[in-house]
N, C-alpha and C. Protein backbone atom coordinates (compact mmCIF):
# COMPACT_ATOMS: atom_id res chain seq x y z
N UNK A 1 15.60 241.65 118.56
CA UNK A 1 15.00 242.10 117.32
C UNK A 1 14.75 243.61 117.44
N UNK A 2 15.36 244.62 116.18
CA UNK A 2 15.16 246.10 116.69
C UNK A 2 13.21 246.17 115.91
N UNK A 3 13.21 247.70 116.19
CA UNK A 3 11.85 247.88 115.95
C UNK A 3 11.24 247.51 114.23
N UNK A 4 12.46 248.16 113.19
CA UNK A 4 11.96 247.61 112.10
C UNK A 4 11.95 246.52 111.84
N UNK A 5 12.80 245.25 112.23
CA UNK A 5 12.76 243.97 112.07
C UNK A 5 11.51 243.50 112.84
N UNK A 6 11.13 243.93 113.59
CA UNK A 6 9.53 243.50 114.63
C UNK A 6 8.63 243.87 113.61
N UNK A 7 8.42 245.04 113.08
CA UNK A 7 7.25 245.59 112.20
C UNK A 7 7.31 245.04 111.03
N UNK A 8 8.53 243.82 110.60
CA UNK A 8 8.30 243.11 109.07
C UNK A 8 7.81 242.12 109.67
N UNK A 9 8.13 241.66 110.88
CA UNK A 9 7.57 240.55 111.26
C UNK A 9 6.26 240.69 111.82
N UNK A 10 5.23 241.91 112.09
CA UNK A 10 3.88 242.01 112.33
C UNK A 10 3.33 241.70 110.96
N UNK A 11 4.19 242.31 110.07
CA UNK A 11 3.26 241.94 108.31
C UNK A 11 3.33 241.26 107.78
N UNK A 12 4.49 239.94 107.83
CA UNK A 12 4.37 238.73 107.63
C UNK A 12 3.18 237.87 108.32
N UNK A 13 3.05 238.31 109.56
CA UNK A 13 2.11 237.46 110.50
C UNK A 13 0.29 238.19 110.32
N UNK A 14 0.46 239.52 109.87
CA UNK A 14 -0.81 240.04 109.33
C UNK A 14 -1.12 239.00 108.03
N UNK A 15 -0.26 238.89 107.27
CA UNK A 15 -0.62 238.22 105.73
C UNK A 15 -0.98 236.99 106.22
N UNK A 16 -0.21 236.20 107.13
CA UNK A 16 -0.68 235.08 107.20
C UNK A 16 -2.13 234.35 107.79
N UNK A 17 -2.42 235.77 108.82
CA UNK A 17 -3.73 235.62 109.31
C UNK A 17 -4.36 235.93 108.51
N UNK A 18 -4.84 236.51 107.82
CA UNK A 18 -5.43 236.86 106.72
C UNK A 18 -5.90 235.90 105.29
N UNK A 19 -4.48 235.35 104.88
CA UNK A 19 -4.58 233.88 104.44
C UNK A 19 -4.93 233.15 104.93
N UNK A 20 -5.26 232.86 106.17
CA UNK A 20 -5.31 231.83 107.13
C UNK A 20 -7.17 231.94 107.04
N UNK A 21 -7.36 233.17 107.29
CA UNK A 21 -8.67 233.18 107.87
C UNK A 21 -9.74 233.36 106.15
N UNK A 22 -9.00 233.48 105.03
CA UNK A 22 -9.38 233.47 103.77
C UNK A 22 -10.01 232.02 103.53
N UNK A 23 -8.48 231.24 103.40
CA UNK A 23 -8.52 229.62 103.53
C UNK A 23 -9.67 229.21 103.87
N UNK A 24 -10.12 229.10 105.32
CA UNK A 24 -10.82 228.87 106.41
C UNK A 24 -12.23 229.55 105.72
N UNK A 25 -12.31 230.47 104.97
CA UNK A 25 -13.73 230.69 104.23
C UNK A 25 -14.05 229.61 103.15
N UNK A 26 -12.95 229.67 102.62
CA UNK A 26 -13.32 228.80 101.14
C UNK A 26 -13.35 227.30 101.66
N UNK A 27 -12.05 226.85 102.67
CA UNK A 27 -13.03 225.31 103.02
C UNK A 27 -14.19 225.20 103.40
N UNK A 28 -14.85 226.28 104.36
CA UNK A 28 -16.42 226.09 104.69
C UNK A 28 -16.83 225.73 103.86
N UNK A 29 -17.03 226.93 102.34
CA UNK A 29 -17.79 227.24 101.39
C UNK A 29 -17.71 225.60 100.61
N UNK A 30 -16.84 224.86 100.31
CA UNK A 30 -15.91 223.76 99.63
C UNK A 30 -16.95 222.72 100.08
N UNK A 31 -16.97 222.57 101.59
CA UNK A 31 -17.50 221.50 102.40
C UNK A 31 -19.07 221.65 102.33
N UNK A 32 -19.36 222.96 102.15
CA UNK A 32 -20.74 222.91 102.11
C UNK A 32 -21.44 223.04 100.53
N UNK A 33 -20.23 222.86 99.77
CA UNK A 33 -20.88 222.41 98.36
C UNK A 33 -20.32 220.78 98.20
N UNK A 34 -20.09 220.16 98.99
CA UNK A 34 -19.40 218.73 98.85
C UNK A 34 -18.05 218.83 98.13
N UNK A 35 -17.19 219.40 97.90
CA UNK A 35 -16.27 219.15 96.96
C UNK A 35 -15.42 220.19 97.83
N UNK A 36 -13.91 219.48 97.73
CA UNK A 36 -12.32 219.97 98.02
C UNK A 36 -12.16 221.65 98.24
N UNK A 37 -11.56 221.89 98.74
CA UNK A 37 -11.26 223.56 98.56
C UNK A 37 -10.54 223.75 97.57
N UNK A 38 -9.86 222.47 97.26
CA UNK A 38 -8.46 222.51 96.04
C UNK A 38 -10.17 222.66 95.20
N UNK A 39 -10.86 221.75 94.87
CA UNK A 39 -11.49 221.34 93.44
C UNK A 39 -11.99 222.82 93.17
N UNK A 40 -12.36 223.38 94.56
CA UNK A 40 -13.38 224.88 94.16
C UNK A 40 -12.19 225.64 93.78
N UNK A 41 -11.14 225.85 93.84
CA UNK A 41 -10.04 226.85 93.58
C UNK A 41 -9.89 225.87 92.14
N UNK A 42 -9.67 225.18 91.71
CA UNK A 42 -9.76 224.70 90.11
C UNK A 42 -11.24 225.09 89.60
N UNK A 43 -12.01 225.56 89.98
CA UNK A 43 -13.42 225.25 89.09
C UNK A 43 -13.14 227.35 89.22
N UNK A 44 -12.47 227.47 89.76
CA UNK A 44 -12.49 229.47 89.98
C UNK A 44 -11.35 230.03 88.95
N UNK A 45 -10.30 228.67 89.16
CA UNK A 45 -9.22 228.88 88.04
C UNK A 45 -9.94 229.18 86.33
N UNK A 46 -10.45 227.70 86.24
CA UNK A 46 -10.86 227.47 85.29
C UNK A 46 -11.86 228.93 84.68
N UNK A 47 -12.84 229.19 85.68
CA UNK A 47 -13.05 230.47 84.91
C UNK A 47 -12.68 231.47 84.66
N UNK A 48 -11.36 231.90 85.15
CA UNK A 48 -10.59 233.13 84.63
C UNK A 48 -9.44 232.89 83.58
N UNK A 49 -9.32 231.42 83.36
CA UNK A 49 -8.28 230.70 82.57
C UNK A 49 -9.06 229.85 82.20
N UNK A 50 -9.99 229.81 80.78
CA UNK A 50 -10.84 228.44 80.26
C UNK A 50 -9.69 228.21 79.30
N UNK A 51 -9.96 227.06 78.84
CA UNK A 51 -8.97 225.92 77.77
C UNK A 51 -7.75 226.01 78.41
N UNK A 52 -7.50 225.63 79.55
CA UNK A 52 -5.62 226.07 79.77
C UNK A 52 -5.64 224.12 79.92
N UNK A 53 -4.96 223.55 79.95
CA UNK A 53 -4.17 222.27 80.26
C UNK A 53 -3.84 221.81 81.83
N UNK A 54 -3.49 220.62 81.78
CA UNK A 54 -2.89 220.43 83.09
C UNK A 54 -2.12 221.02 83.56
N UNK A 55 -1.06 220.69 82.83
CA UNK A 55 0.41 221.94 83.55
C UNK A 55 -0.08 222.91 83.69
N UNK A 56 -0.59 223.94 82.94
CA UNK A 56 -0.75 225.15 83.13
C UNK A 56 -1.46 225.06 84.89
N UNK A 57 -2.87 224.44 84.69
CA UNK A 57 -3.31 224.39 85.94
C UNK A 57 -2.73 224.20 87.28
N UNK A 58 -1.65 223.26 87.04
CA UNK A 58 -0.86 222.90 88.39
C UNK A 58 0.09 224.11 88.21
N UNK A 59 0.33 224.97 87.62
CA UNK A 59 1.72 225.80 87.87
C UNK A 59 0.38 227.27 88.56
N UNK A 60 -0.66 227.16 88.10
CA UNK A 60 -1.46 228.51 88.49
C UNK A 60 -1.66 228.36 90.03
N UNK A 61 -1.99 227.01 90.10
CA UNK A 61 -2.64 226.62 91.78
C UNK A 61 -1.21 226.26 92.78
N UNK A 62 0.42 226.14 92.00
CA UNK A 62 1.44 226.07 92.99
C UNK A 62 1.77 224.24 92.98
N UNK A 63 1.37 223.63 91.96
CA UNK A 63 1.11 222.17 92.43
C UNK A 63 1.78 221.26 91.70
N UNK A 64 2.12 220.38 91.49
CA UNK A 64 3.37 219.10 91.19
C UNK A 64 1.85 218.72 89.93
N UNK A 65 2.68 218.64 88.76
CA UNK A 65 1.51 218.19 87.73
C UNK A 65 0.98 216.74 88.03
N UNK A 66 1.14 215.80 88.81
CA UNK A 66 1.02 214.63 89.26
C UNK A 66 -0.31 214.63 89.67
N UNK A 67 -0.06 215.58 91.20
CA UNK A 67 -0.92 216.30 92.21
C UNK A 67 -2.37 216.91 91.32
N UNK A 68 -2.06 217.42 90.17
CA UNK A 68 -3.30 218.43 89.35
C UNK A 68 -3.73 217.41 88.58
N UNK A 69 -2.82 216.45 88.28
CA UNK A 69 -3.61 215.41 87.18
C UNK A 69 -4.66 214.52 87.94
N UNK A 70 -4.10 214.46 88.97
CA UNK A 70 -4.96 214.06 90.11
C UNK A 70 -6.25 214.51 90.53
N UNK A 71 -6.26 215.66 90.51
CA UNK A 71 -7.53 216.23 91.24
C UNK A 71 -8.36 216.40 89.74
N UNK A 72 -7.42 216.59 88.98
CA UNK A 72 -8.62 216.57 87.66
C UNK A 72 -9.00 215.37 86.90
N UNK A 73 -8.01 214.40 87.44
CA UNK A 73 -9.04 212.97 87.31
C UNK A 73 -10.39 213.06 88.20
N UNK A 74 -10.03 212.99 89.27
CA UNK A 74 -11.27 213.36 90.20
C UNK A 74 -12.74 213.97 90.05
N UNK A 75 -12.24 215.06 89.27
CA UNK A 75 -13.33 216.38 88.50
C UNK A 75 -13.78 215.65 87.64
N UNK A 76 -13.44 215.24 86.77
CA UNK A 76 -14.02 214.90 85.68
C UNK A 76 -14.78 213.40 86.07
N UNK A 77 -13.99 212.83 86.91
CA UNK A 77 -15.37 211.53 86.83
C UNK A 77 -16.41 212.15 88.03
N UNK A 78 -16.02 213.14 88.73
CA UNK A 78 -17.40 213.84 89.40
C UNK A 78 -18.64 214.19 88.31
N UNK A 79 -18.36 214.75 87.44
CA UNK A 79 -18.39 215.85 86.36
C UNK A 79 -18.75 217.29 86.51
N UNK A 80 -17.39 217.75 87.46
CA UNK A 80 -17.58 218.99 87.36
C UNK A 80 -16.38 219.58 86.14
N UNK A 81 -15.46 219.30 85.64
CA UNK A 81 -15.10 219.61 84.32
C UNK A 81 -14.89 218.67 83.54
N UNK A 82 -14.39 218.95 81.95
CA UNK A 82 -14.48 218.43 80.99
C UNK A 82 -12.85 218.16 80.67
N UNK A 83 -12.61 216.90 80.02
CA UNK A 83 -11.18 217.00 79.24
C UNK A 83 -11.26 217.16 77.86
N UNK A 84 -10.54 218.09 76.74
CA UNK A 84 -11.25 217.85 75.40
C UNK A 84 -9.96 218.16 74.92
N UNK A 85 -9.56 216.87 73.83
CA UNK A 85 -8.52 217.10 72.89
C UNK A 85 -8.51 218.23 72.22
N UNK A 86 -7.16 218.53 71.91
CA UNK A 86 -6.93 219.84 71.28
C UNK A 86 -7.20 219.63 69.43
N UNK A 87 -7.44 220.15 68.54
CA UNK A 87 -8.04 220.53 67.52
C UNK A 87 -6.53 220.25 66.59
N UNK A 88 -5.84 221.61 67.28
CA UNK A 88 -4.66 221.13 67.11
C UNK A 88 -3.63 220.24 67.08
N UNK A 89 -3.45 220.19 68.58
CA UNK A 89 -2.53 219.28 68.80
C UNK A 89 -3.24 217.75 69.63
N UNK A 90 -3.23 216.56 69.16
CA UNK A 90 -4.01 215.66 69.34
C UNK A 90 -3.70 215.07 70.52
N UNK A 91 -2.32 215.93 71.05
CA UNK A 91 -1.65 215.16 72.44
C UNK A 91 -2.19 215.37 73.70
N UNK A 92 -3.01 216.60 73.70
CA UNK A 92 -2.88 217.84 74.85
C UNK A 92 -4.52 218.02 75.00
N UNK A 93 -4.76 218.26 76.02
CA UNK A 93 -6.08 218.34 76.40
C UNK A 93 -6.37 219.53 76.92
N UNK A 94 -7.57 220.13 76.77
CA UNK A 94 -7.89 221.54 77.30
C UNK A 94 -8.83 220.86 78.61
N UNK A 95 -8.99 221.57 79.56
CA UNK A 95 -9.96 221.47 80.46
C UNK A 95 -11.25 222.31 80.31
N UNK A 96 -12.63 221.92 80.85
CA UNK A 96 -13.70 223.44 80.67
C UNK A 96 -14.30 222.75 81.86
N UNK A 97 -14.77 223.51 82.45
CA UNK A 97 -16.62 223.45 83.49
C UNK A 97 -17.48 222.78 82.43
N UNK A 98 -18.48 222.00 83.44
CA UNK A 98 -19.57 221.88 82.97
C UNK A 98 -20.44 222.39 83.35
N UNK A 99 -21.81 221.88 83.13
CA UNK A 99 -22.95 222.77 83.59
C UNK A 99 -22.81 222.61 85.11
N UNK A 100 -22.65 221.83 85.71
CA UNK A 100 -22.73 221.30 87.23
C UNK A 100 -21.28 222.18 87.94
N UNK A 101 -20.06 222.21 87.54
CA UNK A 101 -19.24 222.75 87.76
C UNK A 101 -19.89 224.10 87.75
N UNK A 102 -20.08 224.95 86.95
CA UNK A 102 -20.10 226.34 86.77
C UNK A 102 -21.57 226.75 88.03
N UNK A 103 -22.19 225.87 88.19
CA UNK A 103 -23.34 226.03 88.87
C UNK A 103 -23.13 226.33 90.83
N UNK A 104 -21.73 225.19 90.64
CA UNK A 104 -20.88 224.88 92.01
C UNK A 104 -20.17 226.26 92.09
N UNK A 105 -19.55 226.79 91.14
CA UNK A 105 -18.89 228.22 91.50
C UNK A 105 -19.31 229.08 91.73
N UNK A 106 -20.58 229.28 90.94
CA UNK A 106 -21.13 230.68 91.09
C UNK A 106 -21.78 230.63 92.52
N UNK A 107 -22.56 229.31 92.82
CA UNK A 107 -22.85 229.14 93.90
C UNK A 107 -21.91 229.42 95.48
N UNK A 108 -20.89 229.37 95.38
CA UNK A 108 -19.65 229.82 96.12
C UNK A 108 -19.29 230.85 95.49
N UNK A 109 -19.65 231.72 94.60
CA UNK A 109 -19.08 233.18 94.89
C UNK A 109 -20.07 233.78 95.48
N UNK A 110 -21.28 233.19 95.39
CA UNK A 110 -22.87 234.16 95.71
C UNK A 110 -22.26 234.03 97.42
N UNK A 111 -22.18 232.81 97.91
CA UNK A 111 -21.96 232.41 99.10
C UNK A 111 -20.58 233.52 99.81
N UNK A 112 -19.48 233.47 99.05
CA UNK A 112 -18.36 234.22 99.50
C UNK A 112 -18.83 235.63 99.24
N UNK A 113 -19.56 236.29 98.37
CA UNK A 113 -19.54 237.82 98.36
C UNK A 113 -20.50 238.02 99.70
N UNK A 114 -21.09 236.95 99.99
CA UNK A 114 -22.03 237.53 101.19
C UNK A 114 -21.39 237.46 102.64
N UNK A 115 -20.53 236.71 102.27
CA UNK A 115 -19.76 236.78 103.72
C UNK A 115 -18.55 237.89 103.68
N UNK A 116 -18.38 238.28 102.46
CA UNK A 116 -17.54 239.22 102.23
C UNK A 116 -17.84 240.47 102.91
N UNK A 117 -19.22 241.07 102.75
CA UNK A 117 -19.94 242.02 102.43
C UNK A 117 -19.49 243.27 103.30
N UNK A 118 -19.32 242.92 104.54
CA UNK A 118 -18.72 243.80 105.75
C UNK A 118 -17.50 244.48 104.85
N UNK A 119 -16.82 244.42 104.16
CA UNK A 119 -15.49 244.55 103.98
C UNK A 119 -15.71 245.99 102.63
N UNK A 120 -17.58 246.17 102.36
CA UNK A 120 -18.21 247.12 101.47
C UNK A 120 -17.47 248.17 102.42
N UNK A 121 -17.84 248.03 103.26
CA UNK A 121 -18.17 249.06 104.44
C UNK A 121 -16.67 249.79 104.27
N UNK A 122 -15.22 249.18 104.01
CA UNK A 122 -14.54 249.54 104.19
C UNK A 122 -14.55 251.05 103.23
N UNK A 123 -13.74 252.35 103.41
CA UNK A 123 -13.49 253.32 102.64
C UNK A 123 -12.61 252.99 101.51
N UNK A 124 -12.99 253.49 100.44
CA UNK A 124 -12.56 253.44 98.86
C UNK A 124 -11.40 253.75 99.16
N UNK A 125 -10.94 254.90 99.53
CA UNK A 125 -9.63 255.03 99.32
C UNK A 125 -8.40 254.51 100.58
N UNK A 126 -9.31 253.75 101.13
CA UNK A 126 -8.29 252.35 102.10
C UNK A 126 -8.05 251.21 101.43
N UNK A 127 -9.26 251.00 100.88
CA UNK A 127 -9.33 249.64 99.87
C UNK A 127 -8.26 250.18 98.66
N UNK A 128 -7.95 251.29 98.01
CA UNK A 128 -7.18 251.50 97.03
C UNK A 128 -5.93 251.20 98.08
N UNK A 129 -5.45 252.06 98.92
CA UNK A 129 -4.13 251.95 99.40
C UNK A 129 -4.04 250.62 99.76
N UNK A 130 -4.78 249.77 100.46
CA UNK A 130 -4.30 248.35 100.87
C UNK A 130 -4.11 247.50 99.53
N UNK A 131 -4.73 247.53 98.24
CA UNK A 131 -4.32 247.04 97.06
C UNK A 131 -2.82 247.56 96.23
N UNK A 132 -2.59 248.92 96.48
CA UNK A 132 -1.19 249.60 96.32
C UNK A 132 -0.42 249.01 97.08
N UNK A 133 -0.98 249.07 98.69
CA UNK A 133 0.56 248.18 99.35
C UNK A 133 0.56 246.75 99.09
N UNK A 134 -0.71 246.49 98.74
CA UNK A 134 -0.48 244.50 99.00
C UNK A 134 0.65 244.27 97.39
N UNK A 135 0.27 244.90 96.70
CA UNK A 135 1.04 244.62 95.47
C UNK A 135 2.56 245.58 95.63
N UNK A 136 2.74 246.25 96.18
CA UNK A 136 4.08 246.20 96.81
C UNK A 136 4.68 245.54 97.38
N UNK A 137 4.31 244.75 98.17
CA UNK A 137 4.88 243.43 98.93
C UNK A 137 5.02 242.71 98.18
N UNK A 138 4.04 241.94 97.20
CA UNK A 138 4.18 240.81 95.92
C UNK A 138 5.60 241.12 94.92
N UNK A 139 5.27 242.52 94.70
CA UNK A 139 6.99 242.77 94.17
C UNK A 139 8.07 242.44 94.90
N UNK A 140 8.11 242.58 96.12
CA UNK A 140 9.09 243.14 96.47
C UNK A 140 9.18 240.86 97.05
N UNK A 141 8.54 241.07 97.20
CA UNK A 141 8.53 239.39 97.48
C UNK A 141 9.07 238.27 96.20
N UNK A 142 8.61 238.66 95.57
CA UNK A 142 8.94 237.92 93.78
C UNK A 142 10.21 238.23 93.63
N UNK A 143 10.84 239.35 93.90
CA UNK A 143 12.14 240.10 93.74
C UNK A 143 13.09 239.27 94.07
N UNK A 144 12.65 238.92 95.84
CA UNK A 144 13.34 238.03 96.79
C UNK A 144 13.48 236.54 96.17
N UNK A 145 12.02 236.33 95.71
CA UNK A 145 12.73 234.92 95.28
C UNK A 145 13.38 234.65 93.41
N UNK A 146 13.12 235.57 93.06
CA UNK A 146 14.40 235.70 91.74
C UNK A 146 15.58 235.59 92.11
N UNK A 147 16.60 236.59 92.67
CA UNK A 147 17.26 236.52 93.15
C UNK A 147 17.69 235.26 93.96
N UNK A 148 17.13 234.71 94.59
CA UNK A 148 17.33 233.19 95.02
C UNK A 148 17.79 232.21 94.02
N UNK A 149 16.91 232.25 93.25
CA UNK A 149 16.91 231.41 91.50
C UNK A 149 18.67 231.43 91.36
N UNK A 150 19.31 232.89 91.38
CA UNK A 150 20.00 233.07 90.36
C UNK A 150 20.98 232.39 91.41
């Protein structure tokens, strides 16, 4: 392996530790609110995406609509979200939080910004460049798998 092929392969293996050790926050956080890491990543979805549907949900979280119909059967007889026919269309269901849901998230972001917090410390204009390069990679990664598609 020459030197640049070693140094794509340190930043593949940086991202993954990183994901790895992300993961590994949010199951704590998951386990110590009783509920899935999947359910807390749907109840986090849900608030940056309210009224979206099943599909939508399983295509945001990476997941087989089977798999999402699944976990949001789950949610809802927990009652951490809601299913509510569409107005419109009588076929299709929107999802929302409930009071108990939204109570579970915020509660895990209070929890994650505090374990975050070290990461204040970092310099502004590192935190800008590591957001410039991380979204350089996402391009350049998305790129890769278009091209696959075709």
């Amino acid at each position: 392996m020459n030197e640049r092929e070693q140094q794509i392969d340190n930043v593949m293996s940086s991202f993954r530790r990183v994901n790895h050790a992300f993961q590994q926050l949010v199951r704590q956080d998951a386990e110590h609110l009783s509920i899935s890491s999947t359910q807390l990543m749907v109840l986090r979805k849900l608030t940056h995406c309210p009224d979206i549907g099943v599909s939508e949900l399983a295509e945001l979280l990476h997941l087989g609509n089977s798999a999402a119909s699944g976990i949001v059967d789950r949610m809802v007889k927990s009652g951490l979200i809601t299913r509510q026919r569409s107005e419109s269309d009588k076929r299709s269901c929107k999802l929302a939080l409930t009071e108990t849901g939204r109570e579970i998230r915020d509660r895990s972001l209070e929890s994650l910004r505090e374990r975050l917090q070290p990461l204040q410390l970092m310099p502004e204009h590192d935190v800008a460049e590591l957001l410039r390069l991380h979204e350089a990679v996402i391009q350049i990664m998305e790129q890769g798998r278009e091209q696959r598609k075709l």
